[in-house]
Protein backbone atom coordinates (compact mmCIF):
# COMPACT_ATOMS: atom_id res chain seq x y z
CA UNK A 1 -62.62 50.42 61.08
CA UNK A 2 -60.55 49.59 58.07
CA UNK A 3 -57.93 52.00 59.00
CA UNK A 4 -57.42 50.83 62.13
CA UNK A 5 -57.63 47.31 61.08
CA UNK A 6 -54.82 48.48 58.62
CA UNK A 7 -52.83 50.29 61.37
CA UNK A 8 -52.94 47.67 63.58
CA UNK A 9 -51.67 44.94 60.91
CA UNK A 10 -48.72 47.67 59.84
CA UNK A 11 -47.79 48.18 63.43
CA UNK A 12 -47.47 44.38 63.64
CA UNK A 13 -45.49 44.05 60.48
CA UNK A 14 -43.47 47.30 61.66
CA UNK A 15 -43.02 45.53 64.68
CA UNK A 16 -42.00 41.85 63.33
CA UNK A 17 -39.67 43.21 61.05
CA UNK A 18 -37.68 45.34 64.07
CA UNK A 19 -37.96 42.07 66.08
CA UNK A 20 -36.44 40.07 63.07
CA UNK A 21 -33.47 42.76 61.78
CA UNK A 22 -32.65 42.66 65.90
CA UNK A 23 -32.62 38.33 65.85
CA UNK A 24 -30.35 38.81 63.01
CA UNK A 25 -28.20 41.37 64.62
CA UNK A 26 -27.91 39.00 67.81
CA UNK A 27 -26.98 35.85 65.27
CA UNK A 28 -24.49 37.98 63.55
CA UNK A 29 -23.03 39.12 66.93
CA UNK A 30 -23.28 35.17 67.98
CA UNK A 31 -21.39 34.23 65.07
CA UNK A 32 -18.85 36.42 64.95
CA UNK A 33 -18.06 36.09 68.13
CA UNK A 34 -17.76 31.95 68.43
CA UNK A 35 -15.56 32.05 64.74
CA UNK A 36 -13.12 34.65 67.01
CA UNK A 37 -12.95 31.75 69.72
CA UNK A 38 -11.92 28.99 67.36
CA UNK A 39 -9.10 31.42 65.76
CA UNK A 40 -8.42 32.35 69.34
CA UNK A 41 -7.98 28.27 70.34
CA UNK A 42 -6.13 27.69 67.01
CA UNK A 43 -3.56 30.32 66.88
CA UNK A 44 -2.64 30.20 70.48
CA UNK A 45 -2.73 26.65 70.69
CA UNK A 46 -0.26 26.22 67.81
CA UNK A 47 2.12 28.16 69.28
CA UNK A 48 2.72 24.93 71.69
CA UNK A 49 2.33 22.19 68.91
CA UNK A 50 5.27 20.97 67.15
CA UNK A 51 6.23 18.72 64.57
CA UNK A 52 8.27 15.61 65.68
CA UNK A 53 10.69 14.26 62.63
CA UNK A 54 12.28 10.52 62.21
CA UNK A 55 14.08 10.65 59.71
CA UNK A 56 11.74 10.77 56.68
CA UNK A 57 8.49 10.31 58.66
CA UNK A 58 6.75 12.64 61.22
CA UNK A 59 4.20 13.01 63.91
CA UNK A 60 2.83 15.95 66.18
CA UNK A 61 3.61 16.50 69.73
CA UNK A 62 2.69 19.01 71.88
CA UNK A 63 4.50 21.64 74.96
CA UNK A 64 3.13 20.81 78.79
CA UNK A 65 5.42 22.79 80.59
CA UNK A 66 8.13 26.30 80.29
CA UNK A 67 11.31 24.27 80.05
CA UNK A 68 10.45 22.26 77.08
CA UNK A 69 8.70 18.46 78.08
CA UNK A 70 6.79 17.59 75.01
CA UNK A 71 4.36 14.49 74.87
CA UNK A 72 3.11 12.93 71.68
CA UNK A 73 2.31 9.47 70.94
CA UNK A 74 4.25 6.18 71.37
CA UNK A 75 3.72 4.98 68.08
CA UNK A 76 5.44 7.82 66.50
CA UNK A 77 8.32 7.64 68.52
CA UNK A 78 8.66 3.78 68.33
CA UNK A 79 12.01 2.49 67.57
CA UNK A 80 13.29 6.12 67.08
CA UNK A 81 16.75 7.38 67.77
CA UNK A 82 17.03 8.81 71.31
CA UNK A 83 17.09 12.36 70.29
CA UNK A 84 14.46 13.54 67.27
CA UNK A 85 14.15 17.00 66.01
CA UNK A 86 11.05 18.97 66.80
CA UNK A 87 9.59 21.75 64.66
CA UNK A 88 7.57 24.92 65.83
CA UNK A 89 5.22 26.40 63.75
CA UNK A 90 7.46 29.58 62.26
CA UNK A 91 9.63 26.65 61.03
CA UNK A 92 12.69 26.61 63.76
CA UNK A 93 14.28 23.16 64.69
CA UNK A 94 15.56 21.96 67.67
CA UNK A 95 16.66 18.57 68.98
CA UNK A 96 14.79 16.96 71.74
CA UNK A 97 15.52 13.63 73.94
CA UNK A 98 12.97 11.13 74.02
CA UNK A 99 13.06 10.42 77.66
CA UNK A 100 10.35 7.53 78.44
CA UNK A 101 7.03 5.53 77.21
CA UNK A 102 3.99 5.14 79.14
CA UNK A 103 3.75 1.79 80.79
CA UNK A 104 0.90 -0.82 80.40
CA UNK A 105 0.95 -0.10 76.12
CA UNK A 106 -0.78 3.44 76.38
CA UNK A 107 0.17 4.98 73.74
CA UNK A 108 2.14 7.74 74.83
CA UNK A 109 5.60 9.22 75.04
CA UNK A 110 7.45 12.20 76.34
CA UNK A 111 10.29 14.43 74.48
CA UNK A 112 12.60 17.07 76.26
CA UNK A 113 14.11 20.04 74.58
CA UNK A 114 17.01 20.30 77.09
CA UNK A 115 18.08 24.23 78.39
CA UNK A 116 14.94 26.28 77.34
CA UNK A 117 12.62 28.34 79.15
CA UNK A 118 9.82 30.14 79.01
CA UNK A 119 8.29 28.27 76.05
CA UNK A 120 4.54 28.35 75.16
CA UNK A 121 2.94 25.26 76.72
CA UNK A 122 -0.34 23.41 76.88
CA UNK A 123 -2.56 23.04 79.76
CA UNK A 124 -4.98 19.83 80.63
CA UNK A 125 -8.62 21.05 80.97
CA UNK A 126 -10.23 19.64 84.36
CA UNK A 127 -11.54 15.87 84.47
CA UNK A 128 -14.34 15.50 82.80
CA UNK A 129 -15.04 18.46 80.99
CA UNK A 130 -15.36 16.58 77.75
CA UNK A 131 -18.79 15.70 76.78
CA UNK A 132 -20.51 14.77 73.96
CA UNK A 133 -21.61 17.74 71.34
CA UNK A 134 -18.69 19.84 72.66
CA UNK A 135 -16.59 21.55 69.80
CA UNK A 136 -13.13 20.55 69.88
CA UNK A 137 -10.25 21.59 67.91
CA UNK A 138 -7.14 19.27 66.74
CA UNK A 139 -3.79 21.17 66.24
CA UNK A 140 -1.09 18.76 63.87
CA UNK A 141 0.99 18.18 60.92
CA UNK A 142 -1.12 16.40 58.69
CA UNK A 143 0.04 14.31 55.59
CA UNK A 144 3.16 16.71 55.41
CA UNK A 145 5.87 17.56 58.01
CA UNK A 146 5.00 21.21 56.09
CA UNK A 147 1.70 21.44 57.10
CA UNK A 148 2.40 21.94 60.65
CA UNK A 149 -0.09 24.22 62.25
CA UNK A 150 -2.95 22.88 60.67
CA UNK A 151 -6.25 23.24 62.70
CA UNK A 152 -9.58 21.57 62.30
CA UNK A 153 -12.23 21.70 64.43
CA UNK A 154 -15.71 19.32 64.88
CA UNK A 155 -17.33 17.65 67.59
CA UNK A 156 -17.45 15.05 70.50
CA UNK A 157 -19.09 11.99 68.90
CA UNK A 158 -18.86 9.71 71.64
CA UNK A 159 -16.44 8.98 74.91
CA UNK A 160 -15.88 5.12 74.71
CA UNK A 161 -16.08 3.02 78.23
CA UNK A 162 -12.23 3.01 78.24
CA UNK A 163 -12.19 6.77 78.15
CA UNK A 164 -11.29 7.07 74.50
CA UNK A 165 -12.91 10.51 72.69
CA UNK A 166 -14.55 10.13 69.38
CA UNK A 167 -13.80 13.23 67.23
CA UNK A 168 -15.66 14.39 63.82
CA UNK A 169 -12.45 16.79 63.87
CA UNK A 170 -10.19 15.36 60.59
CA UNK A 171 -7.79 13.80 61.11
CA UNK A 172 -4.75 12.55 58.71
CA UNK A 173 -1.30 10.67 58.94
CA UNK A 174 0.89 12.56 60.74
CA UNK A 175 -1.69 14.13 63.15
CA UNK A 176 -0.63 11.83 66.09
CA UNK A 177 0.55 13.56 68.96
CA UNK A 178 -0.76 16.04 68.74
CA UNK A 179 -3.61 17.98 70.88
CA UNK A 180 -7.16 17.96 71.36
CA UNK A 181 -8.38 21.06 72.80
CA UNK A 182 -11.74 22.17 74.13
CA UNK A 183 -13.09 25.59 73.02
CA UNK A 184 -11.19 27.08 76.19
CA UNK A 185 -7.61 25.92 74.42
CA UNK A 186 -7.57 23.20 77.06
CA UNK A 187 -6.06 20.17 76.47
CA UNK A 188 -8.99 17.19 76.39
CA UNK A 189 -6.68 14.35 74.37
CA UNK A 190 -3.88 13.07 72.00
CA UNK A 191 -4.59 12.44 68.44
CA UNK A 192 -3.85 9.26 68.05
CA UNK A 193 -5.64 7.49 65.03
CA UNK A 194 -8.80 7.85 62.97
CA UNK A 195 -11.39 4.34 62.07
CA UNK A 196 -10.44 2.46 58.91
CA UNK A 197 -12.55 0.06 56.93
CA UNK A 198 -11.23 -3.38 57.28
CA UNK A 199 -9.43 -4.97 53.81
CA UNK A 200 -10.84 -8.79 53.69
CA UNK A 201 -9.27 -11.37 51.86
CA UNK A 202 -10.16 -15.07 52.13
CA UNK A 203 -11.27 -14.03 55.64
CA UNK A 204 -7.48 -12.83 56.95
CA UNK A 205 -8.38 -8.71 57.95
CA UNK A 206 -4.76 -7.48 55.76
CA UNK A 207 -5.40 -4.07 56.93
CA UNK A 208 -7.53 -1.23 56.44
CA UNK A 209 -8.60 1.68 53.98
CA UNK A 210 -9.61 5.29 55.09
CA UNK A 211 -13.41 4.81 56.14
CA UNK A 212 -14.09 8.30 55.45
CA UNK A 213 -17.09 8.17 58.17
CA UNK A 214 -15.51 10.83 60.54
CA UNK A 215 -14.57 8.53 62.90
CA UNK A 216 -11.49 9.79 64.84
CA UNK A 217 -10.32 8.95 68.19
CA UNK A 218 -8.26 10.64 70.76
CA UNK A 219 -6.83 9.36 74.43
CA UNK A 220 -8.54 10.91 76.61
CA UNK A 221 -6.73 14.27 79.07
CA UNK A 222 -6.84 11.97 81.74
CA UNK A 223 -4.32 9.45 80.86
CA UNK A 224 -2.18 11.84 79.70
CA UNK A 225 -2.42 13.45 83.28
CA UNK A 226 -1.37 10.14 84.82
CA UNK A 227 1.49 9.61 82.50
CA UNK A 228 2.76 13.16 83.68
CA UNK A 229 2.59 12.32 87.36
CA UNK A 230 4.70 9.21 86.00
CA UNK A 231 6.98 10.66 84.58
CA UNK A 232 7.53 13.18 87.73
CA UNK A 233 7.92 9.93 89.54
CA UNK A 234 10.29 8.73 87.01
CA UNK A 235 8.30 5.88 86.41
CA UNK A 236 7.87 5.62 82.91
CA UNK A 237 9.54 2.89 80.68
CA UNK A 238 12.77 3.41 78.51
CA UNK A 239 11.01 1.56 75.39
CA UNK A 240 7.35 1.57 74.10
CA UNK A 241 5.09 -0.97 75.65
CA UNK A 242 2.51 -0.99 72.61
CA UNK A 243 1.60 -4.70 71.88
CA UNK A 244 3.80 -6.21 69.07
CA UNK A 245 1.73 -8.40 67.05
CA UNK A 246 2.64 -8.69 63.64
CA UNK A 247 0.33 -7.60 60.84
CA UNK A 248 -0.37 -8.49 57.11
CA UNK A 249 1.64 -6.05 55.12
CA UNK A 250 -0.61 -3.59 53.12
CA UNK A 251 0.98 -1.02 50.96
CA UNK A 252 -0.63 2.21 49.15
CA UNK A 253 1.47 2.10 46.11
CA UNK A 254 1.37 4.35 42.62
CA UNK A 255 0.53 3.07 39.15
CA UNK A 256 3.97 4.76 38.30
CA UNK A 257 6.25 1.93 37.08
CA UNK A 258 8.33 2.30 40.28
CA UNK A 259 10.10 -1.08 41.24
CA UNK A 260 9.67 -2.01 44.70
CA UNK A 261 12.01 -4.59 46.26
CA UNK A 262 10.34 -6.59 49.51
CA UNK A 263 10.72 -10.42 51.05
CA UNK A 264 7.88 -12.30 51.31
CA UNK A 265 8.54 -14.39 54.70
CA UNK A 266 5.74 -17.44 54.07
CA UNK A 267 2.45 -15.02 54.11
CA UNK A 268 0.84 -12.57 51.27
CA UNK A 269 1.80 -9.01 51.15
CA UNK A 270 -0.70 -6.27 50.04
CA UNK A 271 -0.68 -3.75 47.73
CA UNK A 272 -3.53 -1.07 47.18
CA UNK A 273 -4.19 1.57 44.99
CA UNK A 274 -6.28 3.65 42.83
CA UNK A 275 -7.55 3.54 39.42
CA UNK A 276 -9.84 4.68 36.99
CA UNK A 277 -12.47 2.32 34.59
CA UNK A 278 -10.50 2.48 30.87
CA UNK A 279 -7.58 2.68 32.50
CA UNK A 280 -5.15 -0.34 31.27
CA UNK A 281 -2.52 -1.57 34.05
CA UNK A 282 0.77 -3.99 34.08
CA UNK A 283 1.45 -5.72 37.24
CA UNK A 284 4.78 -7.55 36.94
CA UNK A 285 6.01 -9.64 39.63
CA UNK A 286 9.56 -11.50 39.28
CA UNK A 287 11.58 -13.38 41.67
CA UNK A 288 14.85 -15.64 41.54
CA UNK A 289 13.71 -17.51 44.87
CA UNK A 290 10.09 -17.92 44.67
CA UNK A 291 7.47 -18.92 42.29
CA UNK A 292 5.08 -15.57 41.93
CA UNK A 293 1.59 -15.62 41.92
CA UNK A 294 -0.41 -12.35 41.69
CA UNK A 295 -3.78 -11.58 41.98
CA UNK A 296 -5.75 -8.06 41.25
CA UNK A 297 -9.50 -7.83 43.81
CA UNK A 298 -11.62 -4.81 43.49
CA UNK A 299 -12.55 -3.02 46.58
CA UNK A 300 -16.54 -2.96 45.99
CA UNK A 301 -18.37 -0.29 48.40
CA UNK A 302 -21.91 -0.42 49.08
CA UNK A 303 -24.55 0.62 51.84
CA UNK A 304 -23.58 -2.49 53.79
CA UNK A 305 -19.74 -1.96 53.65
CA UNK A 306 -16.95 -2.89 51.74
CA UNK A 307 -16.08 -6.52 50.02
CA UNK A 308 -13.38 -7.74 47.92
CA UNK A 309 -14.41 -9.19 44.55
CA UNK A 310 -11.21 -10.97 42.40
CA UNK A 311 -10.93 -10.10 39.12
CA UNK A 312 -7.76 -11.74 37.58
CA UNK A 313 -5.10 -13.65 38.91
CA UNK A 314 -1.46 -15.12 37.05
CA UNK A 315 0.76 -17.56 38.06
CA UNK A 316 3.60 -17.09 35.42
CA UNK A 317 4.36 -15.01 31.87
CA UNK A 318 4.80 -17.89 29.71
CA UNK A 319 6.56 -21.59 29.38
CA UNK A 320 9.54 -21.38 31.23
CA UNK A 321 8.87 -18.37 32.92
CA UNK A 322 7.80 -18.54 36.60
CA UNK A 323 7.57 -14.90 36.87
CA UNK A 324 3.71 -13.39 37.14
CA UNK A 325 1.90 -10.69 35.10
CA UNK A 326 -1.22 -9.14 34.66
CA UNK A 327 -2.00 -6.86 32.28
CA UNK A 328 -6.03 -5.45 32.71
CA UNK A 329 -8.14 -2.84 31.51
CA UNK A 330 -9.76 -1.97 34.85
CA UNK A 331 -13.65 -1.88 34.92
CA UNK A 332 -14.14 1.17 37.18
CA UNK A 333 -13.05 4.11 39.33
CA UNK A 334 -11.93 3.01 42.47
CA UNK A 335 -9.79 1.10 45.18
CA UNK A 336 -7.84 -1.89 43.55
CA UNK A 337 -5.80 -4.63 45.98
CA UNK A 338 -3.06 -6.87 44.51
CA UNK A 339 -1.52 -9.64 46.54
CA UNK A 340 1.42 -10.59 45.87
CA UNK A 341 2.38 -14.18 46.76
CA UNK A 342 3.62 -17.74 45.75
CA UNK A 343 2.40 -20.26 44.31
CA UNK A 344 4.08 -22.74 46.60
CA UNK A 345 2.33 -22.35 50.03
CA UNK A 346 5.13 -21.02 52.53
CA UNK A 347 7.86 -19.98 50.17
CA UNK A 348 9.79 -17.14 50.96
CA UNK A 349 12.14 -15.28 49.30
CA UNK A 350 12.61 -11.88 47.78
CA UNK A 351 10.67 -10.24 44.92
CA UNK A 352 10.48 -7.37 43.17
CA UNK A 353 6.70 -6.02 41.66
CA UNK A 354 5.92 -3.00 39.54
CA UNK A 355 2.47 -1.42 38.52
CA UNK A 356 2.62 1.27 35.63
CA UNK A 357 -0.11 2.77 33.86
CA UNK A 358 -0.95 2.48 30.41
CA UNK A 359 -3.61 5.33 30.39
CA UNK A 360 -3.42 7.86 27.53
């Protein structure tokens, strides 16, 4: 009786350990076998994405067709020359027309690299094939114009009532226009921006900081489908259509003594940028026209969001001197704001400000 009380329980261990190497063999197989899909999706899909240069700045784009139409955001190609230089991903150049915006302010635009064929291209996936959970994959030149052919992948967050995908895939300046593919290498959106946390002050929104959250959004395959018959039609329009409303300037700047030259036209500009607690800083604002008036804010993050909380503010150097200073030792790590303004309400004029470090 013991021994086949023993058998039985060593046949069943036999057996659950069999069963448990083959559940490990399947994962591996599993695995293996999605991680060759995404390099399958990024590599080919690449092939199509290019790099769209103006000048000093940059944007993504990506192929639709043999003979070289390319679309890519508005906003990128806003106010741009009317030919840009495109980049594919083993580095070669090549000018390209901008030939049209999409109407109604969608933000969307189309290139043309003129006499080529038989270049890679992009296909749209079919209406409605983007759901929520679904891995997708986002193809760009992030940050630099020589990172092109970076790929990230995450997942469908949410898919907004105006269409818009949500994205955990990162995203970074210099991403837009540039694809959002499904795990079949099917086109699902454009890259077009990721969620910022809103900068406060005195209750005017002066822009927004990187909210780190994952947030990322993408137009959705669909308008981009619509802009293509459009553009077939030639119906698109010779400028962008994106609303014009004027924002509060906000600037990432460097504690690195650099002089920067700027007009202030009756409203606050904004200057962010990062420090560390110990570290002492000289903010030195001077202008022939205007009467300066800085102030430094800390940019305090907590579970409920982020606030602004002054610190110091200077109206002028010394008797006789109009000109503005601060000099601080700053209390913590973080995200620092200076405004830069006068002390005359509605003065404008130009100014020059510079922030240096004094860390050792």
């Amino acid at each position: 009786m013991i021994n086949h009380v023993m058998f039985r329980y060593g046949t069943l261990t036999l057996f659950s350990i069999f069963t448990l190497m083959g559940t490990i063999g399947v994962k591996t197989v599993l695995a293996s076998s999605a991680e060759e899909a995404a390099n399958r999706v990024c590599t080919q899909g690449s092939a199509a994405v290019v790099t769209v240069k103006i000048g000093n700045a940059h944007g993504s784009g990506f192929l639709v067709s043999q003979d070289g139409l390319i679309i890519t955001n508005a906003h990128v190609v806003d106010g741009s020359p009317s030919v840009v230089t495109v980049v594919f991903r083993d580095g070669k150049q090549v000018p390209a027309d901008v030939i049209g915006f999409a109407r109604g302010g969608v933000d969307l635009a189309a290139l043309k690299i003129q006499n080529r064929r038989n270049l890679p291209y992009l296909s749209l996936a079919r209406p409605g094939t983007a759901k929520v959970g679904y891995r997708v994959f986002a193809i760009g030149s992030p940050l630099d114009a020589d990172n092109r052919d970076t790929c990230t992948q995450g997942n469908i967050s949410r898919i907004r009532p105006d269409g818009t995908i949500q994205h955990t895939a990162p995203l970074n300046p210099g991403n837009s226009g540039g694809p959002l593919l499904n795990s079949l290498g099917g086109v699902i959106g454009v890259n077009t921006s990721v969620a910022l946390a809103p900068v406060i002050v005195g209750g005017i929104p002066v822009g927004g900081i990187p909210a780190g959250t994952g947030i990322n959004f993408s137009q959705p395959g669909e308008k981009v489908k619509s802009f293509l018959a459009d553009i077939k039609q030639q119906k698109v329009s010779p400028i962008s259509t994106l609303p014009t409303t004027k924002e509060p300037s906000l600037t990432t700047i460097s504690l690195d003594g650099q002089v920067i030259n700027s007009s202030l036209n009756s409203s606050p500009d904004y200057y962010i940028f990062s420090g560390r607690g110990g570290q002492t800083v000289v903010i030195e604002m001077d202008s022939q026209k205007i009467n300066p008036f800085l102030t430094l804010s800390q940019v305090i993050e907590s579970d409920a969001g982020k606030k602004i909380e002054k610190i110091v503010e200077n109206d002028d150097k010394g008797a006789g001197n109009f000109n503005a200073i601060i000099v601080i030792t700053l209390p913590a790590d973080g995200t620092y704001l200076i405004t830069a303004t006068s002390s005359e309400k509605g003065e404008t004029g130009n100014y020059s400000l510079r922030a240096i470090s004094k860390y050792e």
